[in-house]
N, C-alpha and C. Protein backbone atom coordinates (compact mmCIF):
# COMPACT_ATOMS: atom_id res chain seq x y z
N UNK A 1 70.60 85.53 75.53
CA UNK A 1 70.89 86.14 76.81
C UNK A 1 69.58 86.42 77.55
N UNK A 2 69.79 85.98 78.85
CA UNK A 2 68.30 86.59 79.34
C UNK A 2 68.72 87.81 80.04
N UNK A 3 68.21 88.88 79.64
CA UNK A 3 68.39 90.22 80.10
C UNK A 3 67.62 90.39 81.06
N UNK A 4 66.24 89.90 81.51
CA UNK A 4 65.53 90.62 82.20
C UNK A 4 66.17 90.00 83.71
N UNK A 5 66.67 88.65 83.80
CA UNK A 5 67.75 88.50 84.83
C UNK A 5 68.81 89.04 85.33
N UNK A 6 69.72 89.57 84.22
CA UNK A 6 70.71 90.24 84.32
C UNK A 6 70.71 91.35 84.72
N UNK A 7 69.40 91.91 84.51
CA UNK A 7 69.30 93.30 84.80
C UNK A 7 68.82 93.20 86.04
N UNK A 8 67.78 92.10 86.59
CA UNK A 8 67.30 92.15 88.11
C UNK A 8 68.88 92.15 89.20
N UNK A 9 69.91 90.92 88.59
CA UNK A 9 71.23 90.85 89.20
C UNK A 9 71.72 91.97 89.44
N UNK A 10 72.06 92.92 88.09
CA UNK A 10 72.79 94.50 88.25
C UNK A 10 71.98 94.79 88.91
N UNK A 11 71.13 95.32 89.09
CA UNK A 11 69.98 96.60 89.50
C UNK A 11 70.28 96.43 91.21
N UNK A 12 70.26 94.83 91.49
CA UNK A 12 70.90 94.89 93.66
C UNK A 12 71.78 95.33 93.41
N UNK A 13 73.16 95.29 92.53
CA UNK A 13 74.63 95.13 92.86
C UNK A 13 74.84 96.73 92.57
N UNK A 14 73.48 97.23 91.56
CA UNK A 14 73.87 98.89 91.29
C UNK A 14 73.20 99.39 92.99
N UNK A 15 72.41 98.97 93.43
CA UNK A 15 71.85 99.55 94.82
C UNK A 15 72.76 99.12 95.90
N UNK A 16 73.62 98.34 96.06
CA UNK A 16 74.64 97.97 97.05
C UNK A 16 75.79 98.51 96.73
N UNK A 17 75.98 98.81 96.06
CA UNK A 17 77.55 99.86 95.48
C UNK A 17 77.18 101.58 95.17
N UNK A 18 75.49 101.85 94.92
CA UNK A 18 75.60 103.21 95.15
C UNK A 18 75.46 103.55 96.70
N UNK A 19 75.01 102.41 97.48
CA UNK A 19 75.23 102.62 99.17
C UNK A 19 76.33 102.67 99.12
N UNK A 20 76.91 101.93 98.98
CA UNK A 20 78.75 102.06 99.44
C UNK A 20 78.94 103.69 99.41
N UNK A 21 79.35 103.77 98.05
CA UNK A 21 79.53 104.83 97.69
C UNK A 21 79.33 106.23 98.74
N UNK A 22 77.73 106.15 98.82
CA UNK A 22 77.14 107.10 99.75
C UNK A 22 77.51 107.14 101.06
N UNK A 23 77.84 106.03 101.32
CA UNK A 23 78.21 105.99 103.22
C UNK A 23 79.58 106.23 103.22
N UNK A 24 80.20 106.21 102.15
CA UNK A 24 81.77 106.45 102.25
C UNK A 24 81.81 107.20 102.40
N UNK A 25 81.29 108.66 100.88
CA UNK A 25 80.97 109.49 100.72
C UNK A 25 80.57 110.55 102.39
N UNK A 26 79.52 109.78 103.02
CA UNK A 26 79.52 110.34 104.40
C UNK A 26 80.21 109.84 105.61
N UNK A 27 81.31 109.36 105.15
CA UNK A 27 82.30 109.16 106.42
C UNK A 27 81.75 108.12 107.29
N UNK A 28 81.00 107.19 106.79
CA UNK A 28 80.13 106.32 107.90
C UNK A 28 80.90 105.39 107.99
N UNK A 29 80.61 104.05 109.35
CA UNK A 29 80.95 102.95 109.34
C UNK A 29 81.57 102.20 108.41
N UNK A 30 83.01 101.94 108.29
CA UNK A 30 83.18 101.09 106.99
C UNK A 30 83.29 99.62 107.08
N UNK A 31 83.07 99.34 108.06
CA UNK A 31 82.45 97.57 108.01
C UNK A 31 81.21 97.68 107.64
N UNK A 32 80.17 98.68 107.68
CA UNK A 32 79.24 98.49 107.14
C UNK A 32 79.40 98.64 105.43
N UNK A 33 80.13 99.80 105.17
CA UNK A 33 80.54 99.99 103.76
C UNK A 33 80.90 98.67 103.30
N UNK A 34 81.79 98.11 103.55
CA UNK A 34 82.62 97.40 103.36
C UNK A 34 81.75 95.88 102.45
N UNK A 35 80.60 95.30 104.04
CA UNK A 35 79.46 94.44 103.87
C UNK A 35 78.77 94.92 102.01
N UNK A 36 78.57 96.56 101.91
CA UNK A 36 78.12 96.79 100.79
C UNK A 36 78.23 96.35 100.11
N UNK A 37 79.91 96.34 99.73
CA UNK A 37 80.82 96.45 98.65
C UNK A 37 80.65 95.23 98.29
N UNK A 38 80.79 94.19 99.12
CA UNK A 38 80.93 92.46 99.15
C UNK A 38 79.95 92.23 98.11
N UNK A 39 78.88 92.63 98.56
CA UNK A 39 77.80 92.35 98.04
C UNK A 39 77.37 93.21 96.43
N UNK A 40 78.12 94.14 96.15
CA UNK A 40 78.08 94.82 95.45
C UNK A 40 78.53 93.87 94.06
N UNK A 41 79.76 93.74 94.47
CA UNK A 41 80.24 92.65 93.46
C UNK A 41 80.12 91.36 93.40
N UNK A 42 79.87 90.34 94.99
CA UNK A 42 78.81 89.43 94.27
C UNK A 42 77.74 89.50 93.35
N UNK A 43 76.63 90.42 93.55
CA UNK A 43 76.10 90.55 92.47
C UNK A 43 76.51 90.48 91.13
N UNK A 44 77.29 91.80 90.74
CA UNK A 44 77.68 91.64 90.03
C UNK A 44 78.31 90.05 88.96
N UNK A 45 79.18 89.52 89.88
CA UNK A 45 79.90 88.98 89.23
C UNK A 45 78.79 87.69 88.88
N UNK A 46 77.82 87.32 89.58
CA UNK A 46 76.75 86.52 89.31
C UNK A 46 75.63 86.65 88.70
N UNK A 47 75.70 88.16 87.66
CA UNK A 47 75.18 88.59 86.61
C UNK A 47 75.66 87.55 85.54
N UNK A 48 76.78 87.65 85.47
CA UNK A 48 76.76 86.57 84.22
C UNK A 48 76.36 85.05 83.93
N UNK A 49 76.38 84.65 85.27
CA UNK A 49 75.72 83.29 85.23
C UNK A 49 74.12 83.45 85.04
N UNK A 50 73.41 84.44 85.58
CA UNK A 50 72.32 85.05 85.26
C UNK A 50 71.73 84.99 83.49
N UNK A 51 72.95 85.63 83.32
CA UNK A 51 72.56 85.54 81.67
C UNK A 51 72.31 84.68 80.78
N UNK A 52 73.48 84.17 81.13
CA UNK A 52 73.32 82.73 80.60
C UNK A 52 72.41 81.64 81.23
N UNK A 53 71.59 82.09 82.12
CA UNK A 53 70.41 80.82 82.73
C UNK A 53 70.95 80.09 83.43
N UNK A 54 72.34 79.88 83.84
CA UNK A 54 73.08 79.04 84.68
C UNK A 54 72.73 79.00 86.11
N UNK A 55 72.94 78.03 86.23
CA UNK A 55 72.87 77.93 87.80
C UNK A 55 73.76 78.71 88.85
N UNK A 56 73.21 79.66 90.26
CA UNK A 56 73.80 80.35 90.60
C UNK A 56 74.30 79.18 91.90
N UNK A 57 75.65 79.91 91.98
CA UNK A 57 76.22 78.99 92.90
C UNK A 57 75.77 80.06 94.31
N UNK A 58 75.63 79.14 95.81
CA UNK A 58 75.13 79.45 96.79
C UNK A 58 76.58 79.67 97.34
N UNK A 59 77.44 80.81 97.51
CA UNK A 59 78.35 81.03 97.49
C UNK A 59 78.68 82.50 97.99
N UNK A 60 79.26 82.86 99.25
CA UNK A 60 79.32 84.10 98.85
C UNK A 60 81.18 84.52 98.63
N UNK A 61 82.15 83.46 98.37
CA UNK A 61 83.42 83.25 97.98
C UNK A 61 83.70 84.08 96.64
N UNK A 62 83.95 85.35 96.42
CA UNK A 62 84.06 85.98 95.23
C UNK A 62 85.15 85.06 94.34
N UNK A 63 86.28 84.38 94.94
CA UNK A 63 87.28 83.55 94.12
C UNK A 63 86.59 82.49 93.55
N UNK A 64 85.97 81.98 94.72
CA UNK A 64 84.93 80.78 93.76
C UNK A 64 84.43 81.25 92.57
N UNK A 65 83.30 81.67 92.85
CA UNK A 65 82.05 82.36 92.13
C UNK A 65 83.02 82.80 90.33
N UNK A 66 84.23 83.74 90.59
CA UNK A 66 85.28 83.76 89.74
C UNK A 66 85.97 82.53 88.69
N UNK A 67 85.60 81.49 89.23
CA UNK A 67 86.07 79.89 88.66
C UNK A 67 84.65 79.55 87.67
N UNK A 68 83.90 80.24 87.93
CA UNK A 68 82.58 79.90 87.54
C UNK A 68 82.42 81.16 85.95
N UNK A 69 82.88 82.17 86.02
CA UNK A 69 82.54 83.14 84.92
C UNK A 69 84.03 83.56 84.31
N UNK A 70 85.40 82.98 84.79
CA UNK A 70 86.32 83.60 84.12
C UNK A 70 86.12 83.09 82.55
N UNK A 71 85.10 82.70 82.10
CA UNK A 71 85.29 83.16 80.24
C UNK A 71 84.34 84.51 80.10
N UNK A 72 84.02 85.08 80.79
CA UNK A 72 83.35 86.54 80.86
C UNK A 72 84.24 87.36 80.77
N UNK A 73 84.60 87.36 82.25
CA UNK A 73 86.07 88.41 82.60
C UNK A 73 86.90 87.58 82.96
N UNK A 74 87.92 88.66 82.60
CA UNK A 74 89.68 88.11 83.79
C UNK A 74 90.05 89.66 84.52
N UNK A 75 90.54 88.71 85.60
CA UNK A 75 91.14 89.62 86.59
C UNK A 75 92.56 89.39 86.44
N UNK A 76 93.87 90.24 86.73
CA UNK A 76 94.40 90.24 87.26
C UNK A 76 95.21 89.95 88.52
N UNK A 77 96.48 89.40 88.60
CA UNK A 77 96.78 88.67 90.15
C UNK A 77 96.31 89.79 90.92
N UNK A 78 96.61 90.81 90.89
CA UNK A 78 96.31 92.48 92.04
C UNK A 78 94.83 92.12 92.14
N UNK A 79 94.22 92.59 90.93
CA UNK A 79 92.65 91.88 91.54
C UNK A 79 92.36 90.84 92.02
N UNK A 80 92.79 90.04 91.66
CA UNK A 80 92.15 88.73 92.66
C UNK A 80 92.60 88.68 93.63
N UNK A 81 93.98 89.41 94.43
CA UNK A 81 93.94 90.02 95.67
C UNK A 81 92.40 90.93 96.05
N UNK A 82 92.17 91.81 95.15
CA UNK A 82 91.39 92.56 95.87
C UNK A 82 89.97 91.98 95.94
N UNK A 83 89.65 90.82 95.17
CA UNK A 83 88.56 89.64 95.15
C UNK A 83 88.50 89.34 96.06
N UNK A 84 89.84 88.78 96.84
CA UNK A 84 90.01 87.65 98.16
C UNK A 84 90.11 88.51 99.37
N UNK A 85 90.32 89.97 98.96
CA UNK A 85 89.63 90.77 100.54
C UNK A 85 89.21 90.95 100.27
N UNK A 86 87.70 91.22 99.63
CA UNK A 86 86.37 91.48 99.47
C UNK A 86 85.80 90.26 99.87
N UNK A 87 86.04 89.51 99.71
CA UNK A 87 85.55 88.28 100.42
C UNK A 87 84.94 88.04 101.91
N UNK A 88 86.40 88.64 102.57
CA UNK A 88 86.59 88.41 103.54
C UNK A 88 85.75 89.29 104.43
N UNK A 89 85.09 90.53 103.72
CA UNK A 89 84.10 91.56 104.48
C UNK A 89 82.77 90.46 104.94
N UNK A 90 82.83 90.02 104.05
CA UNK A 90 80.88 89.51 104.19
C UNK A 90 81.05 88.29 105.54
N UNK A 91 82.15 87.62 106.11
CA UNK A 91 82.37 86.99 107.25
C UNK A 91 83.40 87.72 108.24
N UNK A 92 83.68 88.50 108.10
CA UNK A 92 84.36 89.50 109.27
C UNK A 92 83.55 90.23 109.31
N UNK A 93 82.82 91.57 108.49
CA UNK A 93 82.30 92.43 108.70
C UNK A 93 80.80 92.36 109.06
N UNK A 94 80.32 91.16 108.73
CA UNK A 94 78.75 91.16 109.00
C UNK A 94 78.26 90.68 110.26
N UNK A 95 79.64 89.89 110.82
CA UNK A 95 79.07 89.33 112.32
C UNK A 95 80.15 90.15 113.49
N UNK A 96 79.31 90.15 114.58
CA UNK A 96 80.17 91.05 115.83
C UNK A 96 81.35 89.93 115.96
N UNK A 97 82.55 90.84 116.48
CA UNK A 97 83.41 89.89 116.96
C UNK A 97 84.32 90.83 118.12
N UNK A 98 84.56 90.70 118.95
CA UNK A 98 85.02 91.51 120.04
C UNK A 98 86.32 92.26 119.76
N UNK A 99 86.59 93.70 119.57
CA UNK A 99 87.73 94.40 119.56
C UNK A 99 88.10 94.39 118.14
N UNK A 100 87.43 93.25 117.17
CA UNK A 100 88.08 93.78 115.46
C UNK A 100 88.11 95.25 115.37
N UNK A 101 89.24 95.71 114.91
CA UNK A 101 89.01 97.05 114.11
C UNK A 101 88.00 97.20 112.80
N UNK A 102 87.82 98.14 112.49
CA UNK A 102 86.97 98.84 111.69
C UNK A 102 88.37 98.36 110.05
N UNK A 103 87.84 98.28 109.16
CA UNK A 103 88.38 98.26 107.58
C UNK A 103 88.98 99.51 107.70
N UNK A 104 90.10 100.29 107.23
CA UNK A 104 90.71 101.58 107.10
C UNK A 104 90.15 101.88 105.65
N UNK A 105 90.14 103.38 106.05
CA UNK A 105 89.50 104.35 105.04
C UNK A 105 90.10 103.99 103.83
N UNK A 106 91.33 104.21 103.42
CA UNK A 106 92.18 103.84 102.76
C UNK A 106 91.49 102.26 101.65
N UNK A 107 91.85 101.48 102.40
CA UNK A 107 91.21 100.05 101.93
C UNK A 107 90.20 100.23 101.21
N UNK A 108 89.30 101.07 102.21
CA UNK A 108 87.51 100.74 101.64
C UNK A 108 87.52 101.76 100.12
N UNK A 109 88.39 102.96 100.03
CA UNK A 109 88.64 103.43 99.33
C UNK A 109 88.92 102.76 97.81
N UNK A 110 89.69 101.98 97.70
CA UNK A 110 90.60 101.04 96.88
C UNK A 110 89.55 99.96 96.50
N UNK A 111 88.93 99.40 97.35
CA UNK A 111 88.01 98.32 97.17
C UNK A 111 86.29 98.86 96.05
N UNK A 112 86.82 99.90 96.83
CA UNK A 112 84.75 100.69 96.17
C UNK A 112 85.53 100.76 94.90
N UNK A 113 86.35 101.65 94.23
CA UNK A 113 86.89 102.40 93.06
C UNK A 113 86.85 100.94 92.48
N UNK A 114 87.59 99.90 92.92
CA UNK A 114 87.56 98.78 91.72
C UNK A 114 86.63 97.97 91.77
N UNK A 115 85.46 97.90 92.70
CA UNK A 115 84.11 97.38 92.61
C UNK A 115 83.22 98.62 91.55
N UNK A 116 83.40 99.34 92.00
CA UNK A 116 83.24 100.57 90.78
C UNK A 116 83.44 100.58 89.30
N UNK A 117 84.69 100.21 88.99
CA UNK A 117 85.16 99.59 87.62
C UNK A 117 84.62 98.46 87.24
N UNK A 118 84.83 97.17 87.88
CA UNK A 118 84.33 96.15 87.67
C UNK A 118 83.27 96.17 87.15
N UNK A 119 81.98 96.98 87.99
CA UNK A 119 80.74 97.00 87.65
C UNK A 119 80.79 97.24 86.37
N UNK A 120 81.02 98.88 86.32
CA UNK A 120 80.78 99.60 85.07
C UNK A 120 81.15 98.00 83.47
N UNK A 121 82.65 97.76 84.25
CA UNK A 121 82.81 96.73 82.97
C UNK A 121 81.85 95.56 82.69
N UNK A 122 81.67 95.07 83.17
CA UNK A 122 80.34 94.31 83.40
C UNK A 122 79.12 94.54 83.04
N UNK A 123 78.74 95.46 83.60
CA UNK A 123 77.40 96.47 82.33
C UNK A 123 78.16 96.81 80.92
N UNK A 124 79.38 96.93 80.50
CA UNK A 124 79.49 96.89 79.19
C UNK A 124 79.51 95.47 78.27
N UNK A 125 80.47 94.48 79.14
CA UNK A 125 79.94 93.43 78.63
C UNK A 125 78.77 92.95 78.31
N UNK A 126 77.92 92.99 78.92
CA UNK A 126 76.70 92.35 79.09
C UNK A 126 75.65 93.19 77.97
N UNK A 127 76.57 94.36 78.19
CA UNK A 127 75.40 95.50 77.23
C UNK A 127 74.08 95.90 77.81
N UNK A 128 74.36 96.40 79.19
CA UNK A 128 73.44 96.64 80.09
C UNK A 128 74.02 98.07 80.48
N UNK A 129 73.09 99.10 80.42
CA UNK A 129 72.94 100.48 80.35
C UNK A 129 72.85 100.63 82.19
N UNK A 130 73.56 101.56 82.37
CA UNK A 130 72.91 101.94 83.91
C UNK A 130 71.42 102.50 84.04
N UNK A 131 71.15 103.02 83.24
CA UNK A 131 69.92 103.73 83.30
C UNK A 131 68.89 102.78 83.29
N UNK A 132 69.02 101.36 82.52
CA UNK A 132 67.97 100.42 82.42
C UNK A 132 68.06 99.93 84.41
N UNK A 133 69.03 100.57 85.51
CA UNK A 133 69.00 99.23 86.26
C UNK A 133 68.33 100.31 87.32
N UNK A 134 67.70 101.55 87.32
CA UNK A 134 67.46 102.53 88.08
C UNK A 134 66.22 102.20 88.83
């Protein structure tokens, strides 16, 4: 395993999901949250190709990217719903588009908590400590 990759991978995806967190936390913008989150768990989920020295796919399609590490993890059909709107933040939410609404609190809520989990599971797989990604 190359760890010192894996851990560079976690260590963005732990700094893009403790933003989330924090801007939620302060009631801020949640298309910006939202952009976080995307990115939170791309990272993540491209920790494991990390590990293994694999080639990272140029991708920011969480379903894809998913075709690429499901002998790591499995998701669930509900999750891979919540994969395929997480997706959808990093090209709705990152570019202006006239009159879109904002992501509802609610959503961004639901999305952080299981980008939240995910992570955490992911640092257990991998056997990567939070404290090593600080």
């Amino acid at each position: 395993m190359n760890k010192t990759a894996t851990k560079e991978w976690l260590t963005k995806a732990w700094h893009n999901l403790s933003t989330a967190r924090l801007l939620y936390e302060l009631n801020h913008y949640s298309d910006i949250i939202a952009v976080e989150i995307h990115y939170a768990m791309e990272k993540s989920l491209k920790s494991f190709l990390a590990s293994k020295n694999q080639k990272i796919p140029k991708t920011h399609n969480l379903l894809e990217i998913y075709t690429y590490i499901d002998d790591f993890i499995q998701f669930d059909n509900n999750e891979l719903l919540l994969l395929k709107d997480i997706s959808t933040y990093h090209i709705e939410e990152s570019y202006p588009a006239f009159n879109r609404p904002l992501p509802p609190q609610e959503e961004i809520k639901e999305v952080l908590e299981f980008s939240e989990i995910v992570f955490k599971n992911i640092c257990n797989i991998l056997n990567i400590q939070k404290d090593e990604l600080e």
